[in-house]
C-alpha atoms as a PDB file:
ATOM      1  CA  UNK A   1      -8.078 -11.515  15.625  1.00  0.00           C
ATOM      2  CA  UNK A   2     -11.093 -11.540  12.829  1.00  0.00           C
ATOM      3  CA  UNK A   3     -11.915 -14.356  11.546  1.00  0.00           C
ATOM      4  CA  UNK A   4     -10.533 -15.391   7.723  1.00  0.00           C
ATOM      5  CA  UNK A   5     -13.788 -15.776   5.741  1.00  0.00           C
ATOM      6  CA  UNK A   6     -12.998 -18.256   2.775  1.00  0.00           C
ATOM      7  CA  UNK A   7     -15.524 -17.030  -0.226  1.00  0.00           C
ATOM      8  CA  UNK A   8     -14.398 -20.049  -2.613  1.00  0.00           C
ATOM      9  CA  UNK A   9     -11.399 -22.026  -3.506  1.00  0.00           C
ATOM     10  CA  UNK A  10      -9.491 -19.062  -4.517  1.00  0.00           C
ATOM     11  CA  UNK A  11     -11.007 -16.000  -2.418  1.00  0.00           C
ATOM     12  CA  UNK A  12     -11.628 -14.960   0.775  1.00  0.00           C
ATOM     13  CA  UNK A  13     -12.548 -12.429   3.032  1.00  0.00           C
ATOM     14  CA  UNK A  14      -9.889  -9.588   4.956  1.00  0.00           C
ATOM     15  CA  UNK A  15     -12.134  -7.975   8.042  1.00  0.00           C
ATOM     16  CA  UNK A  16     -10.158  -4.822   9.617  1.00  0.00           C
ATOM     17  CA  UNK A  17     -11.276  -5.357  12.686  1.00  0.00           C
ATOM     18  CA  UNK A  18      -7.840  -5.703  15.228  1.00  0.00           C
ATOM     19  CA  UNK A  19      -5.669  -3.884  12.764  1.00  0.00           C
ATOM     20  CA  UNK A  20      -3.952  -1.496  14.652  1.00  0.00           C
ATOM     21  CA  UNK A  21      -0.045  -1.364  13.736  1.00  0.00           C
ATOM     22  CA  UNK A  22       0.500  -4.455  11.432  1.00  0.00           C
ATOM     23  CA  UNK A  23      -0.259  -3.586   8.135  1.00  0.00           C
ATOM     24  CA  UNK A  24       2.706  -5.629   6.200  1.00  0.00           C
ATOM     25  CA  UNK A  25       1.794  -8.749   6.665  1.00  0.00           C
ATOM     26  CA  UNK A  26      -1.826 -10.444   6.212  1.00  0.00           C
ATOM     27  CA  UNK A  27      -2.513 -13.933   7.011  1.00  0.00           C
ATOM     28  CA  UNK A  28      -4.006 -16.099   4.126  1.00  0.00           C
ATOM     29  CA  UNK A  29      -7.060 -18.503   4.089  1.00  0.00           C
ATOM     30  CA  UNK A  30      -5.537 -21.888   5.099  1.00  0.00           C
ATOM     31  CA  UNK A  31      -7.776 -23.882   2.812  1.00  0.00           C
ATOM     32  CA  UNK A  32      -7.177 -21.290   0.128  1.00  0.00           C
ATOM     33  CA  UNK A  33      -3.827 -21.519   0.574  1.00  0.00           C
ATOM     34  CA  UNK A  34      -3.384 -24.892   0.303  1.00  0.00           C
ATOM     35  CA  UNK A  35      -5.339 -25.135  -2.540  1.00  0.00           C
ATOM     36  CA  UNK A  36      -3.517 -22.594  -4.120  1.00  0.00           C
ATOM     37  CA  UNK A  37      -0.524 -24.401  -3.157  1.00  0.00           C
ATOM     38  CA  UNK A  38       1.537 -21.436  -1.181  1.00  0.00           C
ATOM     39  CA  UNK A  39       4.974 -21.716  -0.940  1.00  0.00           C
ATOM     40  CA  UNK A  40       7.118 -20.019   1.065  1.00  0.00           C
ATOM     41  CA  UNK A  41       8.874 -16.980  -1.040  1.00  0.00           C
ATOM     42  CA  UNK A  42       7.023 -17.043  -4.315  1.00  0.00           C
ATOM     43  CA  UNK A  43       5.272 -14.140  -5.588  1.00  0.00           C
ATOM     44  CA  UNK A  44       1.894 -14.773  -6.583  1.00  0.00           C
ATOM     45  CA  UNK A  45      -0.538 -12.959  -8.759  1.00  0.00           C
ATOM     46  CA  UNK A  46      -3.553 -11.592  -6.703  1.00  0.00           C
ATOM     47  CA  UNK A  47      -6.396  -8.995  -6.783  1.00  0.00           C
ATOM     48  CA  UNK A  48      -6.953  -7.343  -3.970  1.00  0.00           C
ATOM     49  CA  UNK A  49     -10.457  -5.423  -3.724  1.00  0.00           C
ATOM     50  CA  UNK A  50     -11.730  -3.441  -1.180  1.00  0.00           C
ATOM     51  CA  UNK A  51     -16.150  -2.242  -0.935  1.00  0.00           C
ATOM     52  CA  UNK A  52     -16.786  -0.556  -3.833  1.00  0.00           C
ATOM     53  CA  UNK A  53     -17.053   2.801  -2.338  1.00  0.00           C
ATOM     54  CA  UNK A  54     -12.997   2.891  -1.169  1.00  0.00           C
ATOM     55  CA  UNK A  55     -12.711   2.725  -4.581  1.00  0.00           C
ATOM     56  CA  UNK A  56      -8.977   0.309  -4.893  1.00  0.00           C
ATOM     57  CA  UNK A  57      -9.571  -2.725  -7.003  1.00  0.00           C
ATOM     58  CA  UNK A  58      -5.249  -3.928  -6.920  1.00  0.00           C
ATOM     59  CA  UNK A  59      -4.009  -6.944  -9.187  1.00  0.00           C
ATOM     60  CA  UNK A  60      -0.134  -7.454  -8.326  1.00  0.00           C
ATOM     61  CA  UNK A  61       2.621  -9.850  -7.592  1.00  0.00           C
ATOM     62  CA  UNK A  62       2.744 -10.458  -3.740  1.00  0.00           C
ATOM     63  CA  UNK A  63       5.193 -11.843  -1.994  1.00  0.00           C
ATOM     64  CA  UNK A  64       4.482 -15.451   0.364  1.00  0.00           C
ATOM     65  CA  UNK A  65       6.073 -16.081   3.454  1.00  0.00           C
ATOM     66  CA  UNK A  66       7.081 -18.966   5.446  1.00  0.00           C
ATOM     67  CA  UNK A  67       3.691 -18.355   7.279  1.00  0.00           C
ATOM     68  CA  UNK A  68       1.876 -18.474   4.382  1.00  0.00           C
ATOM     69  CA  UNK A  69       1.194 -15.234   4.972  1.00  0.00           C
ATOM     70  CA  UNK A  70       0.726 -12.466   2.208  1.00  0.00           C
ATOM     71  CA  UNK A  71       3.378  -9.409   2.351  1.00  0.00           C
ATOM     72  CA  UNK A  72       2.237  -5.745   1.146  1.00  0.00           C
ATOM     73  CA  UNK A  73       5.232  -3.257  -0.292  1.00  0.00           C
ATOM     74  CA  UNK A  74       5.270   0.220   1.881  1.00  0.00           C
ATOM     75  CA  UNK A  75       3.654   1.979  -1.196  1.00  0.00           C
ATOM     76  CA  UNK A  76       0.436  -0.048  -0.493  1.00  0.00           C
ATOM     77  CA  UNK A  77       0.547  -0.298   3.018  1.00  0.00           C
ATOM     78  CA  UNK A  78       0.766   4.066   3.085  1.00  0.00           C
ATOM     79  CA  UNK A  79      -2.317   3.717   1.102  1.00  0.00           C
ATOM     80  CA  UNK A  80      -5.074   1.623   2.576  1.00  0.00           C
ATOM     81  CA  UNK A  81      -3.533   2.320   6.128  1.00  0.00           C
ATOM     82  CA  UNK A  82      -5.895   5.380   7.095  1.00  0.00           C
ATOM     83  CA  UNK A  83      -8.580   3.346   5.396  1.00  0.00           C
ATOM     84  CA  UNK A  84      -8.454   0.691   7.547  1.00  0.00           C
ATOM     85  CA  UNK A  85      -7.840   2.697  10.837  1.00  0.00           C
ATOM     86  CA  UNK A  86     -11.083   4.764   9.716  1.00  0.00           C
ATOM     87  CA  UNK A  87     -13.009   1.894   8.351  1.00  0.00           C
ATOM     88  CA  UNK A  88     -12.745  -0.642  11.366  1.00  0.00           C
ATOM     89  CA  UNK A  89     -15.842  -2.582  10.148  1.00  0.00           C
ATOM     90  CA  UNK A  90     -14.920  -3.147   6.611  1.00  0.00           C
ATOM     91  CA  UNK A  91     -13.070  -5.564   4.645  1.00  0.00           C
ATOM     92  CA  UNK A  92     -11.228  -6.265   1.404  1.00  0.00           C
ATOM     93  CA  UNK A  93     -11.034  -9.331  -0.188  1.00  0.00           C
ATOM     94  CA  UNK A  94      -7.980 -11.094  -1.670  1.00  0.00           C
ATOM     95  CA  UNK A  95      -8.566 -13.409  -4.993  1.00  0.00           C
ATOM     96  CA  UNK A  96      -5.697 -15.636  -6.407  1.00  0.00           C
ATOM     97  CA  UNK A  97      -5.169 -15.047 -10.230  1.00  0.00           C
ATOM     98  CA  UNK A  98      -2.359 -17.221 -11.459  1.00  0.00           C
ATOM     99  CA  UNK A  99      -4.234 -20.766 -10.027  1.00  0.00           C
ATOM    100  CA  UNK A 100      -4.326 -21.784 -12.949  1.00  0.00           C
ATOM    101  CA  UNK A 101      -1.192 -20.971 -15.783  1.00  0.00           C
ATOM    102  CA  UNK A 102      -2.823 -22.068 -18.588  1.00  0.00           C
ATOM    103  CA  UNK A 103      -5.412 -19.762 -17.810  1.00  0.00           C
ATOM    104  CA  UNK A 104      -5.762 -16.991 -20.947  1.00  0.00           C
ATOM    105  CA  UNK A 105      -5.964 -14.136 -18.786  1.00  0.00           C
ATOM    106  CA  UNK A 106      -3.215 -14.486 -16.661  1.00  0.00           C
ATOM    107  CA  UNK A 107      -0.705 -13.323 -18.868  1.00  0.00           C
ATOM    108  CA  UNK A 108      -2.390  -9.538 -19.429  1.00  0.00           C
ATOM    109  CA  UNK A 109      -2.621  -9.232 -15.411  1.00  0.00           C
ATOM    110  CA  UNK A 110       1.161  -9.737 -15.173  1.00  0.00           C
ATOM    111  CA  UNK A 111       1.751  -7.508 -17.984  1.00  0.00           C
ATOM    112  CA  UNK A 112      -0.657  -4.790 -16.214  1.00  0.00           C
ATOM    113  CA  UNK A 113      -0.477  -5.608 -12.400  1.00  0.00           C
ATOM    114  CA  UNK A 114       2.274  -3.602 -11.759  1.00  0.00           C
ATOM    115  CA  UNK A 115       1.210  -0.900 -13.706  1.00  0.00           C
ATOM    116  CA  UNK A 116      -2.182  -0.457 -11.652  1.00  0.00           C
ATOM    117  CA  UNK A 117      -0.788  -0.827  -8.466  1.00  0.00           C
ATOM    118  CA  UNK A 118       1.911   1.645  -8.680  1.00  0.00           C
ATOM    119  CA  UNK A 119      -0.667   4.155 -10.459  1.00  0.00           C
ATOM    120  CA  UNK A 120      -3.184   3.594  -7.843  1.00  0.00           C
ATOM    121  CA  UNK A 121      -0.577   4.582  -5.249  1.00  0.00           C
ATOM    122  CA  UNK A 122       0.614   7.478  -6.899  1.00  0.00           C
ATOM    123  CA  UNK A 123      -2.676   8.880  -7.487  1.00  0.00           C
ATOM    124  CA  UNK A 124      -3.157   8.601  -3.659  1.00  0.00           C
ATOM    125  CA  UNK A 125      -0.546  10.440  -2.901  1.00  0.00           C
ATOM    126  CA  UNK A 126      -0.146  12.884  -5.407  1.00  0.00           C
ATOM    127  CA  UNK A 127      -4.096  13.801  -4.041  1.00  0.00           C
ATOM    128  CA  UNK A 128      -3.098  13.806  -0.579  1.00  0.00           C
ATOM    129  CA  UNK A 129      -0.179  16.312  -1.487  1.00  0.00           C
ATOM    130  CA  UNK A 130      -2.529  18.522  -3.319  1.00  0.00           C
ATOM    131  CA  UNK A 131      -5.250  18.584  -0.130  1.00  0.00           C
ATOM    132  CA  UNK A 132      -2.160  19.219   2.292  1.00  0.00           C
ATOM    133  CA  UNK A 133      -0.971  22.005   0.104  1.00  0.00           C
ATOM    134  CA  UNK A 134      -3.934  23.677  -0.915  1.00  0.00           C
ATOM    135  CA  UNK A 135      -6.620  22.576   1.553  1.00  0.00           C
ATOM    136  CA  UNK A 136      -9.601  24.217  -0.687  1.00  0.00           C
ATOM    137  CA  UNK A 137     -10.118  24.626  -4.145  1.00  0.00           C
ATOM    138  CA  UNK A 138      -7.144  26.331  -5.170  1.00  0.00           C
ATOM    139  CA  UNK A 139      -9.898  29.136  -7.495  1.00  0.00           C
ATOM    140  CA  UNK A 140     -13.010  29.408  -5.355  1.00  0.00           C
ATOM    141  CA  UNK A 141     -11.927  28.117  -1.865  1.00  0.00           C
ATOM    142  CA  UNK A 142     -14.726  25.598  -1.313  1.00  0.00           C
ATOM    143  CA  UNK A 143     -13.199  23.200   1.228  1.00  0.00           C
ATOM    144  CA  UNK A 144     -15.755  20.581   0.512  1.00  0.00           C
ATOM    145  CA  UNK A 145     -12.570  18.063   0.347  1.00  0.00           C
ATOM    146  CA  UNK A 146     -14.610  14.666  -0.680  1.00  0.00           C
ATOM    147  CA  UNK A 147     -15.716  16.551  -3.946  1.00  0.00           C
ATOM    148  CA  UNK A 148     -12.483  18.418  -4.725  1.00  0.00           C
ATOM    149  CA  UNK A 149     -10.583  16.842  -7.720  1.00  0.00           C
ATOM    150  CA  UNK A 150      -6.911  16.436  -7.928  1.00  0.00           C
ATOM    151  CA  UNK A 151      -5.914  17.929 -11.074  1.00  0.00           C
ATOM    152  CA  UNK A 152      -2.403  17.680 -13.178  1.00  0.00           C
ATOM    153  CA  UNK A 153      -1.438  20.714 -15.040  1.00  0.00           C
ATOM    154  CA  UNK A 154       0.650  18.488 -17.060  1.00  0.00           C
ATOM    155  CA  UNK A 155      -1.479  16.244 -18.075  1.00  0.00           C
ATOM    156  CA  UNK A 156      -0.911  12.671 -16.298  1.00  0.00           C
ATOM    157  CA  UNK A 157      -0.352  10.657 -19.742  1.00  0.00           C
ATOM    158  CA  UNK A 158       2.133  13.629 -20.750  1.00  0.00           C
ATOM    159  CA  UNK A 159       4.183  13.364 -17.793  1.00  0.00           C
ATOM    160  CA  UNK A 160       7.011  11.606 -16.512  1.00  0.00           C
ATOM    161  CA  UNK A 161       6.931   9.443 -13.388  1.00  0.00           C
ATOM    162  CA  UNK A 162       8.459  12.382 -11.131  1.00  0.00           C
ATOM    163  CA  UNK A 163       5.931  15.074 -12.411  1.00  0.00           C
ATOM    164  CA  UNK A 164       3.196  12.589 -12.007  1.00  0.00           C
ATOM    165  CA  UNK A 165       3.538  12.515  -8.299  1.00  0.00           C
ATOM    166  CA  UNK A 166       4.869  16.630  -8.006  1.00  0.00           C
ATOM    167  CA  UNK A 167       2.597  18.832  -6.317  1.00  0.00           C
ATOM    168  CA  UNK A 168       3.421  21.882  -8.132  1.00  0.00           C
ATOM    169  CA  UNK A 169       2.309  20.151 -11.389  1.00  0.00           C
ATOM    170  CA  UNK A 170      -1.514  20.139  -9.723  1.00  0.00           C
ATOM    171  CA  UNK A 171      -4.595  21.700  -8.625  1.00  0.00           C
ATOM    172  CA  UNK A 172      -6.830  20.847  -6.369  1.00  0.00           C
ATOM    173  CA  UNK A 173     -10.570  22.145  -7.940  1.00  0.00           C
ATOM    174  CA  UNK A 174     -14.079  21.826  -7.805  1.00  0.00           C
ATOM    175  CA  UNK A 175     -15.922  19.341 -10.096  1.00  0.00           C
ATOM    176  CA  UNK A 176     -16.754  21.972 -13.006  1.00  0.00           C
ATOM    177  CA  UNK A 177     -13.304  23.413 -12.686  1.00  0.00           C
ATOM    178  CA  UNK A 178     -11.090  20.316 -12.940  1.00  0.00           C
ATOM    179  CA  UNK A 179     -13.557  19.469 -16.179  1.00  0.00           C
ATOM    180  CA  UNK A 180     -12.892  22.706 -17.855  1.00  0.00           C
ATOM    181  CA  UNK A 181      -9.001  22.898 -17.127  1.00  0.00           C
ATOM    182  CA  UNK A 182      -8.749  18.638 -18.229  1.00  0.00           C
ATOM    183  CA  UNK A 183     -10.194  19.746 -21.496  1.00  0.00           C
ATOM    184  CA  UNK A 184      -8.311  22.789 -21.970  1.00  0.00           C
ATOM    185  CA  UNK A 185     -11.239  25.217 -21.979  1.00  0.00           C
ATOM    186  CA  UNK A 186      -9.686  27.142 -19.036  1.00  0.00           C
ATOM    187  CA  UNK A 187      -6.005  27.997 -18.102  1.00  0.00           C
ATOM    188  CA  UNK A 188      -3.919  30.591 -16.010  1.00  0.00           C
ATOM    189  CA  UNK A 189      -1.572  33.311 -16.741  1.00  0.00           C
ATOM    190  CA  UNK A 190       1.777  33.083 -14.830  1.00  0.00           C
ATOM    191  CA  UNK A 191       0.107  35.828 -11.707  1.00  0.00           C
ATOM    192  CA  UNK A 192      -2.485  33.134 -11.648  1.00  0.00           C
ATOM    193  CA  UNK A 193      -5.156  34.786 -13.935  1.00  0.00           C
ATOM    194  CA  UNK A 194      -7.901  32.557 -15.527  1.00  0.00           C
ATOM    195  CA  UNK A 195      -7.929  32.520 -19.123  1.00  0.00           C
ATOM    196  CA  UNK A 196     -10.938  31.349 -20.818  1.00  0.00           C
ATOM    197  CA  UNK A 197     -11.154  29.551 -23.974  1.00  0.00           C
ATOM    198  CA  UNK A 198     -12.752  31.303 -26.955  1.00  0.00           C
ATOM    199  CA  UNK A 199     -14.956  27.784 -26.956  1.00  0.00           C
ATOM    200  CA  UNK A 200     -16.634  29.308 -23.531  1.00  0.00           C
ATOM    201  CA  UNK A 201     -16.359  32.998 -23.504  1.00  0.00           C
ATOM    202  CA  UNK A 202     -20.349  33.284 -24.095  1.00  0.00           C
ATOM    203  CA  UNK A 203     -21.235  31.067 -21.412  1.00  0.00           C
ATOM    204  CA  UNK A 204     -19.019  31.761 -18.414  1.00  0.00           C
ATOM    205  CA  UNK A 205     -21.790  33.272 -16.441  1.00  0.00           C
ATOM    206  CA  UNK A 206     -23.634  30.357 -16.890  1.00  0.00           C
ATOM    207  CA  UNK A 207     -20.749  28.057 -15.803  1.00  0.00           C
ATOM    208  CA  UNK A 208     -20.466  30.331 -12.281  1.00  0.00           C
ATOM    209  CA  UNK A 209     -16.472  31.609 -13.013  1.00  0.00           C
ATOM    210  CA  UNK A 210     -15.957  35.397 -14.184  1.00  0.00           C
ATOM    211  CA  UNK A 211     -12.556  36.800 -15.338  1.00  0.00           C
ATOM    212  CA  UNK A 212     -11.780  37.878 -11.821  1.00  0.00           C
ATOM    213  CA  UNK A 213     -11.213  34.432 -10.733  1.00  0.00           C
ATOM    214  CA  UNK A 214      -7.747  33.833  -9.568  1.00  0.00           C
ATOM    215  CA  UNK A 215      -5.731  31.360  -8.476  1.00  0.00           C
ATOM    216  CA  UNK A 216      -5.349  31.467  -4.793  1.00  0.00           C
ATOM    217  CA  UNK A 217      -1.372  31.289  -4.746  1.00  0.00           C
ATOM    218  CA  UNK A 218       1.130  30.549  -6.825  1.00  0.00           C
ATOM    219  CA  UNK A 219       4.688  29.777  -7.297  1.00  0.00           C
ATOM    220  CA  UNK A 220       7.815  29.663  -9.745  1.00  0.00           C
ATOM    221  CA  UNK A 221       7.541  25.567  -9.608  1.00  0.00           C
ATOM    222  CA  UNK A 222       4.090  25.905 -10.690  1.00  0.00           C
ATOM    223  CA  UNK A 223       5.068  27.995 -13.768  1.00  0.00           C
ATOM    224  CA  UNK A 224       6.802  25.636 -16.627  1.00  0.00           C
ATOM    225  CA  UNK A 225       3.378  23.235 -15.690  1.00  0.00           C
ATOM    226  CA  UNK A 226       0.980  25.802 -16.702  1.00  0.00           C
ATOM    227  CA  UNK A 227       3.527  27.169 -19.415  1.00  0.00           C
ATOM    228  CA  UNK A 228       3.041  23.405 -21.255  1.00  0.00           C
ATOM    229  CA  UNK A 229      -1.052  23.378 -20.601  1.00  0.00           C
ATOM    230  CA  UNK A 230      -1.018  27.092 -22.419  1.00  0.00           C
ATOM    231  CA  UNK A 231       1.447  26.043 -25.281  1.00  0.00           C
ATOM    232  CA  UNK A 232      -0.614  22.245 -25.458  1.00  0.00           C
ATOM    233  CA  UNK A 233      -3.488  21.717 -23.888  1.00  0.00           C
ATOM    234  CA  UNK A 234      -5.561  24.693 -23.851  1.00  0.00           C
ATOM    235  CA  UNK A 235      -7.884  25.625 -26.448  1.00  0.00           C
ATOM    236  CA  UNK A 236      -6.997  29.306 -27.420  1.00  0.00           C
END
């Protein structure tokens, strides 16, 4: 298996390499560990960042085994797996947060750690569903997927937890797109219709969209979303 690579007393270093099937449970550092003094079934407060360009940065309670070894919840686990299968050669690294309790800080990362795990996940997914369901930009088609934006029609702050992650309360667009229809400049009619703000009329040449652009499909589920960005979000 890789080799543990301890960065300082409370970090150290998660290669891929080996990971094939096991993606619950990851061994810790031994001299982190001890240092941090793990004990079998506590939680503990860690961040756990992969290379900058994966773009996951996690700070949440984690559960320690009898192994000392750290265990991730299935939410997580369906997220960085395909990373890890596709990134063999990469690594994340783990940091322990609550060393210290009098430490300032530690109290806002408990407050927040859940939070930004569980909206990192759902983000994931809710993305995922949007490329599986529309598989191009649902107005022009462009199946450039890397630059295609997952877009809520109800916007994410607005929603509840269940809309968040509904696929028929998103888009998947191109960069310009996603910018106009987050700031309300753009919406659709019910038959899928673009409807341009009064803000943009004069310039829609310029921004490459006409009023013959269309949705590509659409359906019932999709229609109280878009109802709420008309009636609150767009610009009229």
């Amino acid at each position: 298996m890789a080799r543990l690579e301890k960065i300082n007393n409370t970090t150290w270093k998660q290669p891929f390499r080996d990971r094939k099937k096991e993606f619950h449970l990851w061994g810790s550092h031994s001299e982190v560990a001890k240092y941090c003094k793990f004990l079998d079934g506590t939680k503990r407060l860690l961040q756990i960042q992969f290379e900058n360009h994966h773009e996951i940065d996690i700070i949440d309670k984690f559960q320690i085994t009898s192994g000392k070894e750290i265990s991730f919840s299935k939410g997580f686990q369906d997220l960085i797996k395909p990373i890890i299968l596709n990134n063999p050669d990469s690594y994340f690294l783990i940091k322990v947060l609550d060393v210290n309790s009098e430490d300032e800080n530690t109290e806002l990362f408990v407050t927040t750690g859940s939070a930004t795990v569980k909206t990192r996940i759902g983000q994931a997914k809710f993305r995922k569903e949007l490329i599986d369901y529309w598989k191009a930009c649902a107005v022009t088609g462009v199946d450039l997927i890397d630059i295609l934006m997952a877009s809520h029609i109800k916007p994410w702050a607005e929603s509840t937890d269940l809309e968040r992650i509904d696929k028929y309360n998103g888009f998947l667009l191109n960069p310009m797109l996603d910018s106009l229809f987050d700031k309300g400049l753009i919406t659709f009619s019910d038959i899928g219709e673009i409807i341009f703000s009064p803000l943009i009329e004069d310039f829609c040449n310029d921004l490459g969209v006409d009023d013959k652009s269309k949705l590509s499909k659409i359906e019932k589920q999709h229609k109280i979303y878009l109802k709420y960005h008309r009636d609150n979000v767009f610009q009229s």
